[in-house]
Protein backbone atom coordinates (compact mmCIF):
# COMPACT_ATOMS: atom_id res chain seq x y z
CA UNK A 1 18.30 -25.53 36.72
CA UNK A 2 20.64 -26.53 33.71
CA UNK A 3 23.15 -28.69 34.00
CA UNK A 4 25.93 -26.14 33.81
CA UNK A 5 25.30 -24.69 37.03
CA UNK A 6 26.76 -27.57 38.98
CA UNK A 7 27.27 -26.28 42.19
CA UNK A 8 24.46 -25.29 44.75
CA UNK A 9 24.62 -23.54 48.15
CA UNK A 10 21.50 -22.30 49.68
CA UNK A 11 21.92 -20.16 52.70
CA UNK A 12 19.75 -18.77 55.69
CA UNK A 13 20.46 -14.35 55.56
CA UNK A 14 18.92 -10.92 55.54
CA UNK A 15 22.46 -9.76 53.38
CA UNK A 16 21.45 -11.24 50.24
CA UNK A 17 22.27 -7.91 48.91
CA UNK A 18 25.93 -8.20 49.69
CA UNK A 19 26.77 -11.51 48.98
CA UNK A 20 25.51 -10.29 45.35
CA UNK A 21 27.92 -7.56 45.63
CA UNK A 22 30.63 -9.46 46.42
CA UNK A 23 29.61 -12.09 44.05
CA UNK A 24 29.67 -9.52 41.46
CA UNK A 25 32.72 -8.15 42.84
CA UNK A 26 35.08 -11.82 43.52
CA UNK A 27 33.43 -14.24 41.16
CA UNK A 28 31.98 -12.43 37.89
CA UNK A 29 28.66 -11.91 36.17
CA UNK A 30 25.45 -12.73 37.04
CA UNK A 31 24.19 -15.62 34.70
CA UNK A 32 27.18 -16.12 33.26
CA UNK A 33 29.44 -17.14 36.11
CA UNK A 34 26.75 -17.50 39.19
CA UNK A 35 22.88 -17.16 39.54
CA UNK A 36 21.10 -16.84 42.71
CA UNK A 37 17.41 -17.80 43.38
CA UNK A 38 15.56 -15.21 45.44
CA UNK A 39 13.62 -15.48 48.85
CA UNK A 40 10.75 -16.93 48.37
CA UNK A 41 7.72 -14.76 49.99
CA UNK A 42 5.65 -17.35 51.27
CA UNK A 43 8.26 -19.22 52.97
CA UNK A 44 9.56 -15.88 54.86
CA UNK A 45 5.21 -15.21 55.58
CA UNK A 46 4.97 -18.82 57.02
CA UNK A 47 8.23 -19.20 59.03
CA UNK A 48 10.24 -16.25 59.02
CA UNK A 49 13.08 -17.71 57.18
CA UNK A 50 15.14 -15.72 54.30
CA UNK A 51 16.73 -18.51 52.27
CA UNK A 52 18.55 -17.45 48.85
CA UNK A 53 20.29 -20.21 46.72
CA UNK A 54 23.20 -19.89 45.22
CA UNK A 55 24.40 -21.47 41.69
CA UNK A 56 28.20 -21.59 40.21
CA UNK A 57 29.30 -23.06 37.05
CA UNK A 58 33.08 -23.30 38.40
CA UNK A 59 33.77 -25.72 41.63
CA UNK A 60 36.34 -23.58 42.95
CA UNK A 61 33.92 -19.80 43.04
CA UNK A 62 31.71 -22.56 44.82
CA UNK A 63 34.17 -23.34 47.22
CA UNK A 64 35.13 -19.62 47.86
CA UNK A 65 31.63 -18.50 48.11
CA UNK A 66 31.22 -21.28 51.08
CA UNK A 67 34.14 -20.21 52.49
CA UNK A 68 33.60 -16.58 52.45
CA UNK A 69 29.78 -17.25 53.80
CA UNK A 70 29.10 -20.30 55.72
């Protein structure tokens, strides 16, 4: 990941879909304000797990994101 996208959260959910929505809706554009890396489908084959990880340019979207979501 560049160097711009400074802040990192990965999280453990099935409502990846609406965090993007509210992302979309509370922080900006996608790729130009936050990114998000997708589940991976091997992981959720081999262990069930649904992580997405999260990417934000400005500290304090990071800190609202956590917030919101943690």
């Amino acid at each position: 990941m560049s160097p711009e996208w400074k802040y990192k959260i990965t999280l453990e959910t099935f409502d990846w879909y609406e965090i993007q929505c509210w992302c979309e809706a509370n922080i900006g554009e996608f790729d130009k304000d936050w990114y998000k890396l997708g589940i991976d489908p091997v992981e959720y084959v081999v262990d069930g797990r649904t992580r997405t990880t999260w990417y934000f340019k400005q500290k304090n979207d990071a800190v609202m994101f956590k917030l919101r979501w943690s």
